[in-house]
Structures are given as C-alpha cells and as structure tokens.
Protein backbone atom coordinates (compact mmCIF):
# COMPACT_ATOMS: atom_id res chain seq x y z
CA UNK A 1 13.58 15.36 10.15
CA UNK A 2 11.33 17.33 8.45
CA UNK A 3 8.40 15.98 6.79
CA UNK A 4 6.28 17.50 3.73
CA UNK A 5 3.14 16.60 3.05
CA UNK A 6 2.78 15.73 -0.71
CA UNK A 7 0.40 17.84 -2.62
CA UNK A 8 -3.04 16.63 -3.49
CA UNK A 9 -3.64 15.21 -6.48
CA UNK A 10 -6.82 15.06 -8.57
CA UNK A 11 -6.42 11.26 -9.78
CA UNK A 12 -9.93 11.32 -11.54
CA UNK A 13 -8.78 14.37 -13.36
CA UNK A 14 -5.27 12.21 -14.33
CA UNK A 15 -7.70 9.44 -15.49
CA UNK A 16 -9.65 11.70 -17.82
CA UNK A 17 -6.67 13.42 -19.46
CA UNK A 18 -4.97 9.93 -20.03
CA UNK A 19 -7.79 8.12 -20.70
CA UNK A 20 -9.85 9.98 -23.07
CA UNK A 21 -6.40 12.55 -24.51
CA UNK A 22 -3.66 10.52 -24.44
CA UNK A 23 -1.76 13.20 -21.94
CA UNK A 24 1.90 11.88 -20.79
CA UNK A 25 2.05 14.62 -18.36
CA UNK A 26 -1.14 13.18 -16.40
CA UNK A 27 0.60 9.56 -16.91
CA UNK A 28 3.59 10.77 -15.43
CA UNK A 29 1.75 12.51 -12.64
CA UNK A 30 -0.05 9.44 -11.87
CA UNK A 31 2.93 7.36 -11.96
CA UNK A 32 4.81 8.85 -9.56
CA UNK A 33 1.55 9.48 -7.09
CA UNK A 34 1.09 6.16 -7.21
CA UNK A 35 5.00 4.47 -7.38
CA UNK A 36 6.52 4.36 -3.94
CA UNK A 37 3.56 2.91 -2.07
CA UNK A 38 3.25 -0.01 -5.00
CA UNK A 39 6.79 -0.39 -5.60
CA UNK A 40 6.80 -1.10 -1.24
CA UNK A 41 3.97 -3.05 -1.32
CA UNK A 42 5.88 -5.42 -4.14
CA UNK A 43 8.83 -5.45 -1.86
CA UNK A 44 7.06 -6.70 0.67
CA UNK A 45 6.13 -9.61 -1.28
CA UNK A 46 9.13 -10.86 -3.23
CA UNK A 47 11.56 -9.36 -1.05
CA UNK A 48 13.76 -8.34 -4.21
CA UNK A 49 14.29 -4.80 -5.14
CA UNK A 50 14.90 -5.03 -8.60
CA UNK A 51 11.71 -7.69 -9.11
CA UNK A 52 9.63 -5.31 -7.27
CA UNK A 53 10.49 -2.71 -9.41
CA UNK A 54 9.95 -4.69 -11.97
CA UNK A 55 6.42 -5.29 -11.25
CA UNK A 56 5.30 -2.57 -10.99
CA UNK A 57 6.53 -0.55 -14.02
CA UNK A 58 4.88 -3.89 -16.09
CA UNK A 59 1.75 -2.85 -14.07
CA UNK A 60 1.84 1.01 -15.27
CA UNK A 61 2.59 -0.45 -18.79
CA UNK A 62 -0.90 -2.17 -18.61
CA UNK A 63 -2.09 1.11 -17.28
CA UNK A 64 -1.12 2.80 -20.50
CA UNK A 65 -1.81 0.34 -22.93
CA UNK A 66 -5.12 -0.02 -21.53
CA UNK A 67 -5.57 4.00 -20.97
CA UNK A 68 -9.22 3.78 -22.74
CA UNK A 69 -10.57 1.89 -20.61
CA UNK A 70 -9.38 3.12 -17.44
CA UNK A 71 -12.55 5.18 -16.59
CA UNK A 72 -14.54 1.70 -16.35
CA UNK A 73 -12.41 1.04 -13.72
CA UNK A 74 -14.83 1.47 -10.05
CA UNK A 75 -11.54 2.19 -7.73
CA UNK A 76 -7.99 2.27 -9.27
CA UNK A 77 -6.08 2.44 -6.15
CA UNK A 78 -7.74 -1.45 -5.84
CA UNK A 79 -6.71 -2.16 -9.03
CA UNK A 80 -3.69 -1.37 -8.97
CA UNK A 81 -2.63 -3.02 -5.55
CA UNK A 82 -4.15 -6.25 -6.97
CA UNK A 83 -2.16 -6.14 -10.15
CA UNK A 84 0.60 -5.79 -8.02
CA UNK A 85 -0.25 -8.77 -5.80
CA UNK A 86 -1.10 -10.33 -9.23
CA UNK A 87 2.09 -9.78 -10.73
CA UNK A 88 4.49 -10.87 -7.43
CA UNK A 89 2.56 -13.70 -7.00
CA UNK A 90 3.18 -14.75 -10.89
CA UNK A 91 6.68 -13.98 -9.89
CA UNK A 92 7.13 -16.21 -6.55
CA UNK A 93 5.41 -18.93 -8.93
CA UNK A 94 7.63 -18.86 -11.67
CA UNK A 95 10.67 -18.72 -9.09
CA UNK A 96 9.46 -22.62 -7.89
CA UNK A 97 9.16 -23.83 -11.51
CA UNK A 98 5.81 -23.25 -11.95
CA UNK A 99 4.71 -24.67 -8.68
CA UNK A 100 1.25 -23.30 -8.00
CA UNK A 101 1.44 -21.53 -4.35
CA UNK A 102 -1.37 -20.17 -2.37
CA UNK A 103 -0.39 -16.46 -1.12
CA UNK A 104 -1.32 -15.47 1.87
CA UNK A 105 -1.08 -12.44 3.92
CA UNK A 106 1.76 -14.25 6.18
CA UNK A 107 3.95 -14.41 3.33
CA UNK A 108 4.71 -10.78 3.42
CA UNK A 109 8.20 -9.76 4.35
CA UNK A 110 9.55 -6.80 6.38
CA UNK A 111 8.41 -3.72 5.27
CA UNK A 112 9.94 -0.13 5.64
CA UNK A 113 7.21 1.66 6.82
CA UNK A 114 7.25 5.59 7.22
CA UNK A 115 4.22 6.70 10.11
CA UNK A 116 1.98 9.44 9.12
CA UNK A 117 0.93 12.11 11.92
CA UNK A 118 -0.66 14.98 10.92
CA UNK A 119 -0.20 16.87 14.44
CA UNK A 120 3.59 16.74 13.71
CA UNK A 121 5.89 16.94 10.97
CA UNK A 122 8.83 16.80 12.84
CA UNK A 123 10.01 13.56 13.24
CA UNK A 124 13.65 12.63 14.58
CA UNK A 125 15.64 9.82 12.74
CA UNK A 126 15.72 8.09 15.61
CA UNK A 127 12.34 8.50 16.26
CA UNK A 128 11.55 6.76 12.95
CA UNK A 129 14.07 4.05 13.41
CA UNK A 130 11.63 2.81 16.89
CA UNK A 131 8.64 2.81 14.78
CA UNK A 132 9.85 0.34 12.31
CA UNK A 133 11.30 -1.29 14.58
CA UNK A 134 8.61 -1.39 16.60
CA UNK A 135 5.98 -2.17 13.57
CA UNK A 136 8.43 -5.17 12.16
CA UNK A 137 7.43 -6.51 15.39
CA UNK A 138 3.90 -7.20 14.00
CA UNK A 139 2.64 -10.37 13.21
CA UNK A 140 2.92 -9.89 9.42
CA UNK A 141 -0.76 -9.93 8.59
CA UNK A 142 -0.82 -6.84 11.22
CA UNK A 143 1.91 -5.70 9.53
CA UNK A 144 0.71 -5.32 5.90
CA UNK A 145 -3.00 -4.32 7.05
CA UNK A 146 -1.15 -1.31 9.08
CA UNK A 147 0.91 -0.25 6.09
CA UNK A 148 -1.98 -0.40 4.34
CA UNK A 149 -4.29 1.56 6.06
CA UNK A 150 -1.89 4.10 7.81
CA UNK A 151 0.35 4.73 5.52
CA UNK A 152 -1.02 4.23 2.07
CA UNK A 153 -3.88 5.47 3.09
CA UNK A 154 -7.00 2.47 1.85
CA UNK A 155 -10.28 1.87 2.99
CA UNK A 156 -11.01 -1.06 4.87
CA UNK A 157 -12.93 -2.18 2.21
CA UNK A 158 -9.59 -2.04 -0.67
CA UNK A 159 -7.74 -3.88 2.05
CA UNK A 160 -9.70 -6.58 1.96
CA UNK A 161 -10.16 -6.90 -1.08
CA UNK A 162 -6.80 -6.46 -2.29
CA UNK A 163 -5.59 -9.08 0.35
CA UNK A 164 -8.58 -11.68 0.29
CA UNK A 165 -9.99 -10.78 3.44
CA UNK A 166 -13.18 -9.77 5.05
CA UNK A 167 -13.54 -6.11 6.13
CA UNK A 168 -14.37 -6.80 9.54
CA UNK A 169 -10.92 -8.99 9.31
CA UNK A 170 -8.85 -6.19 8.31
CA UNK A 171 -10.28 -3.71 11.28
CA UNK A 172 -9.93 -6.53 14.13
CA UNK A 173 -6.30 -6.77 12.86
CA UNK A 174 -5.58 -3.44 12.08
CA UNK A 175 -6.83 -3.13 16.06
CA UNK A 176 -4.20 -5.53 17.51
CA UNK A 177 -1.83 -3.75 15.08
CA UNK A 178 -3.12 -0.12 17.07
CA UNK A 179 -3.00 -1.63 20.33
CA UNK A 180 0.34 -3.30 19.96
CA UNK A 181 2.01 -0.05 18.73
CA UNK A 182 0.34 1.81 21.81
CA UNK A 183 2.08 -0.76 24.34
CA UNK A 184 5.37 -0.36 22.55
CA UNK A 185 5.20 3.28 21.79
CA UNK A 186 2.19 5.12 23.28
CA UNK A 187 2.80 8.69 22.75
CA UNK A 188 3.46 8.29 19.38
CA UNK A 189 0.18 6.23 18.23
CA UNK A 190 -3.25 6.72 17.22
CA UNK A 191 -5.49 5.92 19.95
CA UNK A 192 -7.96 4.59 17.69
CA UNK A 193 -8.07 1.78 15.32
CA UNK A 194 -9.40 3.44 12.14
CA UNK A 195 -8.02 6.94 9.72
CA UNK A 196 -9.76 9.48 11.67
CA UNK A 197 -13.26 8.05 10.47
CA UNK A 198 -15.63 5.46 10.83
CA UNK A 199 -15.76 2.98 8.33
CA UNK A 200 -18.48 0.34 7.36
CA UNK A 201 -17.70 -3.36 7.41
C-alpha cells in the first residue's frame, strides 16, 4: 500500500489569512490539516463516531468565531487537542447525568493508529494490520502518548500538556511504548524513543 506524504502546510500563514482577512480558503485548509488526527484523538475518548465528529467540528466553530484572536494563541496544535479533550470530556459528563468524572489518560479507548516511516512508503495491508495490532497491545497511557508523538507528530512538551502530564512522564512512557513495539515487531520500529530529535523535559 502506497503511502503519500501530505504536503506541508504553512499553518502560521493559515492563521494570518483567517485571522486578520477573514479567508475561507485558509479555514478550509486548516480544517482539513488539522481534522483526521483530532477527529481520532476524540474517538479515542468517547468511543462514538458520530460524537467524535461532533466535537470536533464544535471545536473548528470556536476556531472561526474566535478567528481574531487566534494569533494570541502561543501553540494551536495544543489548543486545539485540549479543546478536544475539553469537549469529550463535557461529553462523557453529560452522558452520566452530570456526574463530575476525573479523565485520565487510562480512559482512552482503542485507537486506529497508522505508523509513520519515512525510509519506506510502502507498507503492505497486512503489514499495517500487525502494527495496530501490535500497538492496541499498549497499556493505554502508552497507547495515546505513542499516537501522539508518532503519528500526530507533538512535542513532548504538547503531550503533556494536553494530557496533564509531566514531560519527563510522557518520554519514560513513550519509551516502554518504543521498547514494547521493538519486542513485538523489531524491524519495523524506531530504535529510539523520541521523533528523530532530542527534546527537553
């Protein structure tokens, strides 16, 4: 199976032209950068399809609404995770009659999870299948944190914060998370525990 590499996007350039010119072609653009990833992440959390979708298109209704003030914003890809989190949490709460839950990262559910490899873009469907199979094998804080990082491609840092954890937290676990993969499917893993640079915790 062939894999494409999606082209690069300028999001601070989308910011600007939404922000400051009202430009539905850079909110579009920035909607569907940012859509799959979120509308997973949701999924993950309230295991529901339609909620998740949900969700998130309520979060990129607050994104336009609040278009003038988006360039205050320090790191959108945080904020918009944490709306996210925000809004499926609100969700799950409303779902127990207003029962006030603490979330935590072990409430997330299986997530489909597609493995970037930048060596090779040729991945069998098969091939896939093992990984998720192999990464729904995580303990689900491992789980999320690799999805994260790996695939949605965050910081340390936006991990933790988007998931109330400590930096240092999130690279121990995304570690057992590397080193679990590597027992199950070695040639297929990083053989480190980070993006392909060092990060400061």
């Amino acid at each position: 199976m062939k894999r494409v590499r999606k082209p690069s996007v300028d999001i601070q350039d989308l910011l600007i032209r939404i922000g400051e010119r009202d430009d539905m072609t850079a909110y579009e653009k920035f909607y569907y950068h940012f859509y799959t990833p979120l509308f997973n992440f949701a999924l993950s959390i309230v295991d529901s399809r339609q909620q998740a979708e949900e969700i998130v298109s309520d979060v990129f209704v607050k994104i336009w609404r609040s278009r003038k003030t988006l360039l205050k914003i320090n790191n959108i890809s945080t904020y918009l995770y944490t709306c996210v989190r925000n809004g499926a949490i609100d969700y799950l709460n409303r779902m127990r009659k207003h029962e006030i839950i603490h979330f935590s990262p072990t409430d997330y559910k299986d997530v489909f999870i597609e493995l970037r490899n930048p060596s090779d873009h040729c991945i069998s469907t098969d091939l896939m299948k093992k990984i998720n199979d192999a990464i729904n094998q995580l303990p689900s804080q491992c789980k999320v944190i690799f999805k994260l990082v790996k695939e949605d491609g965050l910081s340390y840092k936006q991990v933790a914060e988007i998931m109330h954890l400590s930096p240092l937290t999130v690279r121990n676990q995304l570690a057992i998370a590397i080193r679990r993969m590597g027992e199950i499917l070695p040639e297929h893993i990083y053989n480190d525990s980070g993006s392909g640079k060092r990060e400061k915790v």
